[in-house]
Protein backbone atom coordinates (compact mmCIF):
# COMPACT_ATOMS: atom_id res chain seq x y z
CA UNK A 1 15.62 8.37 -4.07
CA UNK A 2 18.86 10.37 -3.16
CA UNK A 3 22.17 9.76 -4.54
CA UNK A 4 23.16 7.89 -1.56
CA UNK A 5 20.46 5.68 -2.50
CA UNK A 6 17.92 6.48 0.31
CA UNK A 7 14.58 5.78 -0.65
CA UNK A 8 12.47 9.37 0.55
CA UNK A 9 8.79 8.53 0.58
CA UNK A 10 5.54 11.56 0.96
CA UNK A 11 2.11 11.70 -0.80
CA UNK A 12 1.09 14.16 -3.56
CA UNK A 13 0.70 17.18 -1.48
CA UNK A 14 4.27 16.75 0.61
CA UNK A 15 7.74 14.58 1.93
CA UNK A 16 7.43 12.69 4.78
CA UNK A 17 9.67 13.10 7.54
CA UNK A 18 7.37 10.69 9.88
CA UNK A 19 5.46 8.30 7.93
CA UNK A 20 1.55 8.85 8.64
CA UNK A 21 0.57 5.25 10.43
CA UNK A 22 -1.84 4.62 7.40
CA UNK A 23 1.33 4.29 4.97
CA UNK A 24 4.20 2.50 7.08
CA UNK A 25 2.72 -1.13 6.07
CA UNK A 26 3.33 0.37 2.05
CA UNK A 27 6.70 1.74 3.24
CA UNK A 28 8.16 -1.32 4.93
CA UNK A 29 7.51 -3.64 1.84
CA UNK A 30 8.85 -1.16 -0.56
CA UNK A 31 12.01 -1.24 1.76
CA UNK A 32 12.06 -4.54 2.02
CA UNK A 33 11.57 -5.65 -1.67
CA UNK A 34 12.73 -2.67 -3.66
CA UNK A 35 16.55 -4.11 -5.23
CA UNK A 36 18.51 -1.06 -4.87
CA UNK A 37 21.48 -2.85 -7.02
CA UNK A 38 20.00 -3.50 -9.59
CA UNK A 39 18.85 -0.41 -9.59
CA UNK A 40 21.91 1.39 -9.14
CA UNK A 41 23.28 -0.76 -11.86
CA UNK A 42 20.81 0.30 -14.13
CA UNK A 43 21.03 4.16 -14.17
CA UNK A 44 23.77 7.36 -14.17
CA UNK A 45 21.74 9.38 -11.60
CA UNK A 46 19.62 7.31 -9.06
CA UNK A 47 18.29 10.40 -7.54
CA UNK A 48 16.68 11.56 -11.09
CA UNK A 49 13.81 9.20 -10.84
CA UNK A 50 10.81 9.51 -8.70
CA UNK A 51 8.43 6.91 -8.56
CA UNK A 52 4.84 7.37 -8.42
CA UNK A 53 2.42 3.95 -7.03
CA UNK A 54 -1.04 3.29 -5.14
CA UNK A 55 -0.48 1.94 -1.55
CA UNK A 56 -3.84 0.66 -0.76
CA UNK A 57 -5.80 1.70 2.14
CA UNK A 58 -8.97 0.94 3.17
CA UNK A 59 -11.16 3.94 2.86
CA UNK A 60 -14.34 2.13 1.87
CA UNK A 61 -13.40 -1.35 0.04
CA UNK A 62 -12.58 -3.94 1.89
CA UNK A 63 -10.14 -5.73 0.04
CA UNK A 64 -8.75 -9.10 0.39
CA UNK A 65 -5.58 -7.67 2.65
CA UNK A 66 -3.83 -11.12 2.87
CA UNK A 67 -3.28 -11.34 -0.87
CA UNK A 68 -3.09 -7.20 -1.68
CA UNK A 69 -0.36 -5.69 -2.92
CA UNK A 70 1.25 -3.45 0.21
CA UNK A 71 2.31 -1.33 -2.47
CA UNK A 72 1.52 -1.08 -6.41
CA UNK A 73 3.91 0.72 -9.29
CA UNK A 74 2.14 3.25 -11.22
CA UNK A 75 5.00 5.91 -12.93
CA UNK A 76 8.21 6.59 -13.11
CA UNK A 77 9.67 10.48 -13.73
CA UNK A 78 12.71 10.73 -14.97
CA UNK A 79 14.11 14.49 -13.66
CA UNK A 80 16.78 14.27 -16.49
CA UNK A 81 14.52 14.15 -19.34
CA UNK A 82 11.62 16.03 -17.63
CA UNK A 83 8.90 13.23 -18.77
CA UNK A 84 7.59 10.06 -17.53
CA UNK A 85 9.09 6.98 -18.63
CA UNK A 86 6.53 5.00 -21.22
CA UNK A 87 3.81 2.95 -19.75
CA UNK A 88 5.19 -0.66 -20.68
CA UNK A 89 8.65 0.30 -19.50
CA UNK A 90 7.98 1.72 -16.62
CA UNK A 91 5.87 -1.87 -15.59
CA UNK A 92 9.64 -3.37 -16.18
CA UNK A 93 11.14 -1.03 -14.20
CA UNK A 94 8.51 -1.79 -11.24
CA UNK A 95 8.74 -5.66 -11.96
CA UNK A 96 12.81 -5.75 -12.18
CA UNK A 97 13.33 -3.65 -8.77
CA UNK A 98 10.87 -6.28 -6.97
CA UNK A 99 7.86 -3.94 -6.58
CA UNK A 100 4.54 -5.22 -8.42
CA UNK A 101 3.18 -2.56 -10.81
CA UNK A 102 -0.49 -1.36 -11.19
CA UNK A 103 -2.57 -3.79 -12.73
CA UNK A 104 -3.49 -2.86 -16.47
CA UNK A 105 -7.09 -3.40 -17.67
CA UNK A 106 -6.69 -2.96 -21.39
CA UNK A 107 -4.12 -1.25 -23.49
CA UNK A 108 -3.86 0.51 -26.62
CA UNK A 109 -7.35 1.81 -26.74
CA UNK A 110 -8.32 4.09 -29.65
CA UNK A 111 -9.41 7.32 -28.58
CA UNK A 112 -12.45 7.55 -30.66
CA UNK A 113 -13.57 4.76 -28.85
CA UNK A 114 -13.58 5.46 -25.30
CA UNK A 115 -16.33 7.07 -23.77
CA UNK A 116 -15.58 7.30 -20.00
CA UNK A 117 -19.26 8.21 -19.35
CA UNK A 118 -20.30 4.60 -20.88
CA UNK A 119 -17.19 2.47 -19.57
CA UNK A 120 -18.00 -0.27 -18.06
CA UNK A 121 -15.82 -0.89 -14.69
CA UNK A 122 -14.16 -3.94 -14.65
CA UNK A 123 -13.98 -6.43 -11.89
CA UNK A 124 -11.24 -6.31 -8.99
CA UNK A 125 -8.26 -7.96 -8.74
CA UNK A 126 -8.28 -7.38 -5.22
CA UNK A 127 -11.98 -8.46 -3.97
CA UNK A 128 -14.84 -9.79 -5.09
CA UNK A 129 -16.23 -6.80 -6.59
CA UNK A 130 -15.99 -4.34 -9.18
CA UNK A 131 -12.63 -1.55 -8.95
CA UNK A 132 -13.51 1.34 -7.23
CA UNK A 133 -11.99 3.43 -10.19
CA UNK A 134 -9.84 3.03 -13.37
CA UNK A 135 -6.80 4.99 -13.86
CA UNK A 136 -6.72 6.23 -18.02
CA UNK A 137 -3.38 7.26 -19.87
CA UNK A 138 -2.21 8.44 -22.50
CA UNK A 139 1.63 8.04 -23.84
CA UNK A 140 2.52 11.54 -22.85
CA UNK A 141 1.86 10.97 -19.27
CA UNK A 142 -1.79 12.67 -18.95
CA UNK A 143 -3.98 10.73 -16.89
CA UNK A 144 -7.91 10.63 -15.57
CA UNK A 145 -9.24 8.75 -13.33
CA UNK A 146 -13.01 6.95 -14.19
CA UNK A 147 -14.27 6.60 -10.75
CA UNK A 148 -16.97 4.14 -9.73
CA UNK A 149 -19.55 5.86 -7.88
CA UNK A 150 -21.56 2.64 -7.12
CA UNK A 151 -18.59 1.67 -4.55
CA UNK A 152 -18.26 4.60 -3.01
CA UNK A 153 -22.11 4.51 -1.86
CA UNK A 154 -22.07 0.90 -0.52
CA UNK A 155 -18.34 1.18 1.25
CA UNK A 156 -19.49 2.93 4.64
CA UNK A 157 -18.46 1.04 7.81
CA UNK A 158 -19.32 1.21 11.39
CA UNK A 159 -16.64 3.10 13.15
CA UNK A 160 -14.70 1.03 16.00
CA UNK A 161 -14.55 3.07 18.92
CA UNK A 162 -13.24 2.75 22.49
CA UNK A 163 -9.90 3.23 24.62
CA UNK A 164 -6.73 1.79 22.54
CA UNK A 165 -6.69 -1.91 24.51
CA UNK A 166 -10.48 -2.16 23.59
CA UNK A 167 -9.84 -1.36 20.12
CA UNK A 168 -6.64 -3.56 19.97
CA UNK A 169 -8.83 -6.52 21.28
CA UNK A 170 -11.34 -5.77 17.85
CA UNK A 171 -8.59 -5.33 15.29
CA UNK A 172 -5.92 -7.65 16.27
CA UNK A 173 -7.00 -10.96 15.00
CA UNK A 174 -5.63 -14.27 14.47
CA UNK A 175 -5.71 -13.69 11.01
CA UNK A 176 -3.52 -10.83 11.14
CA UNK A 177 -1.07 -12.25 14.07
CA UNK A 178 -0.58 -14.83 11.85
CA UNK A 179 0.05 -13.18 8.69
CA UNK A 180 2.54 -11.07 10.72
CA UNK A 181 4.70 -14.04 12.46
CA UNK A 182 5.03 -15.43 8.67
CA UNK A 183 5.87 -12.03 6.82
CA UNK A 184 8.78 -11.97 9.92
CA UNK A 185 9.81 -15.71 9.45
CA UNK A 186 9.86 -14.73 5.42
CA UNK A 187 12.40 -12.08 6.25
CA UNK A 188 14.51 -14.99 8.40
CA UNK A 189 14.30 -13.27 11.81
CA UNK A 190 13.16 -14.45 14.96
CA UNK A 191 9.18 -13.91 16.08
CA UNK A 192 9.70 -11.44 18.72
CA UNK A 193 6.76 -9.26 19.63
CA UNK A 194 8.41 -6.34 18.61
CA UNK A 195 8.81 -7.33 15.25
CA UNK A 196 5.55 -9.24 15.51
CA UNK A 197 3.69 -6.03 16.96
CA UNK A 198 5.38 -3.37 13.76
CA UNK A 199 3.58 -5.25 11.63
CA UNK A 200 -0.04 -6.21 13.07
CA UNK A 201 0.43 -2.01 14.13
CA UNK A 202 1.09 -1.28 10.37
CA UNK A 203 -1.93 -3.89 9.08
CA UNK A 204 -4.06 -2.66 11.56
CA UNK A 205 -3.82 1.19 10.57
CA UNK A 206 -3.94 0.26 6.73
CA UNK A 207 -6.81 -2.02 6.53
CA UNK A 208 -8.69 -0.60 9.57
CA UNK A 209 -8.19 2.90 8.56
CA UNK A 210 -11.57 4.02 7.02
CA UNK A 211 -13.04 2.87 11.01
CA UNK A 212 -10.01 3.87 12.48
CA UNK A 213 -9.18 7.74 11.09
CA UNK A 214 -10.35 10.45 13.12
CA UNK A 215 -8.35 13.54 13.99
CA UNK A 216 -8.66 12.54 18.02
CA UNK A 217 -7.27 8.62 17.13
CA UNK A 218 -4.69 7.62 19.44
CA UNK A 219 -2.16 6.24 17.28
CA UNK A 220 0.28 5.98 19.50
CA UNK A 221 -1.99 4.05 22.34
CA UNK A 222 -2.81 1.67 19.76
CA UNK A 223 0.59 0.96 19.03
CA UNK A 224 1.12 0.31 23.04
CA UNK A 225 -1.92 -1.53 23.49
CA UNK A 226 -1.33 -3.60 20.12
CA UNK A 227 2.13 -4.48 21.48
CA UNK A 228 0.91 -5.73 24.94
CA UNK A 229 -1.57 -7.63 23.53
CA UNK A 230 1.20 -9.41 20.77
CA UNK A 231 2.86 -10.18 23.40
CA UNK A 232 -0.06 -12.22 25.53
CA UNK A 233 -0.85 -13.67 21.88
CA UNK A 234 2.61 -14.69 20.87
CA UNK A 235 2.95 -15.98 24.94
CA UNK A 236 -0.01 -18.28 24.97
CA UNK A 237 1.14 -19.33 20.93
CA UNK A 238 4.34 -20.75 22.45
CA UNK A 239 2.32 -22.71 25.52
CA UNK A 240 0.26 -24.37 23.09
């Protein structure tokens, strides 16, 4: 965040100045949810903190997308201090600015007995099905990840290929048109197919991704095609 209070968003490796299509969905609810007074309230320096979360993506599992988290809290650094704020206190942080933190398997867990190469990966809040991976911690910030190999084998999908309207008429469902006209009407504005089409666009490219990613995608013709097609949907939605 800057000291203006502009939230800045990038990935491990670099700041965006476009966001990639794969993370606007993550982007738009943490600009829709995250309670910038309360966090301005809260701290000297707002542009000492960055905060570090998960936006999922589907790049193998499959979760269930209508009740996923668009974004989940993981860390906060605190660039006054130079350290991470603790675990528990950085879930308050998350949970006080609107933003759901990481879900925590198990906490204070000896040392002497954890053995990461006999863990036993729990199930998924997310799907039916065991988490792809568990995140590990310690108080001063190091972390591991204990990945589950047995997800990654079973995850591969069939690509969706085609022109962007022949694609737009496979990803855009009524699920998802749906789930878009209420996230607008839980904002309280009015259904329009451009705000309808931002967000079936930013579902599509998150939850499609893994069938969707290639360095020759189209993003932008999807976007066109996905808003044409909104607008036939939304149309025939108000005939009915």
């Amino acid at each position: 965040m800057t000291s203006s209070g502009l939230l800045v968003f990038g990935d491990r490796e670099r700041v965006f100045d476009d966001v990639p299509p794969p993370y606007q969905h993550a982007v738009r609810r943490v600009r829709e949810q995250f309670d910038r007074d309360a966090f301005h309230d809260a701290v000297d320096d707002p542009a000492a903190f960055v905060f570090f979360g998960v936006a999922p993506c589907n790049v193998g599992v499959d979760y269930d997308w209508g009740r996923t988290p668009a974004f989940l809290g993981r860390s906060i650094w605190n660039e006054t201090t130079e350290r991470f704020l603790p675990i528990d206190r950085a879930e308050q942080v998350f949970e006080r600015l609107g933003l759901p933190p990481l879900n925590t398997f198990q906490k204070e867990v000896n040392v002497r007995d954890f053995h990461p190469d006999r863990y036993a990966i729990p199930d998924s809040l997310w799907y039916d099905g065991p988490a792809a991976g568990v995140i590990v911690e310690n108080r001063r910030g190091g972390s591991a990840v204990v990945e589950n190999a047995t997800v990654a084998e079973h995850s591969a999908r069939e690509p969706i290929r085609g022109d962007p309207k022949s694609v737009a008429n496979t990803v855009v469902t009524d699920t998802r048109l749906e789930r878009a006209i209420d996230a607008v009407e839980g904002r309280g504005k009015p259904v329009t197919t451009d705000e309808v089409q931002a967000r079936v666009f930013e579902m599509c490219a998150c939850e499609e991704y893994d069938r969707l990613d290639d360095n020759r995608f189209d993003w932008d013709g999807l976007r066109s095609a996905i808003g044409s097609l909104v607008g036939v949907r939304l149309g025939e939605r108000a005939d009915t």
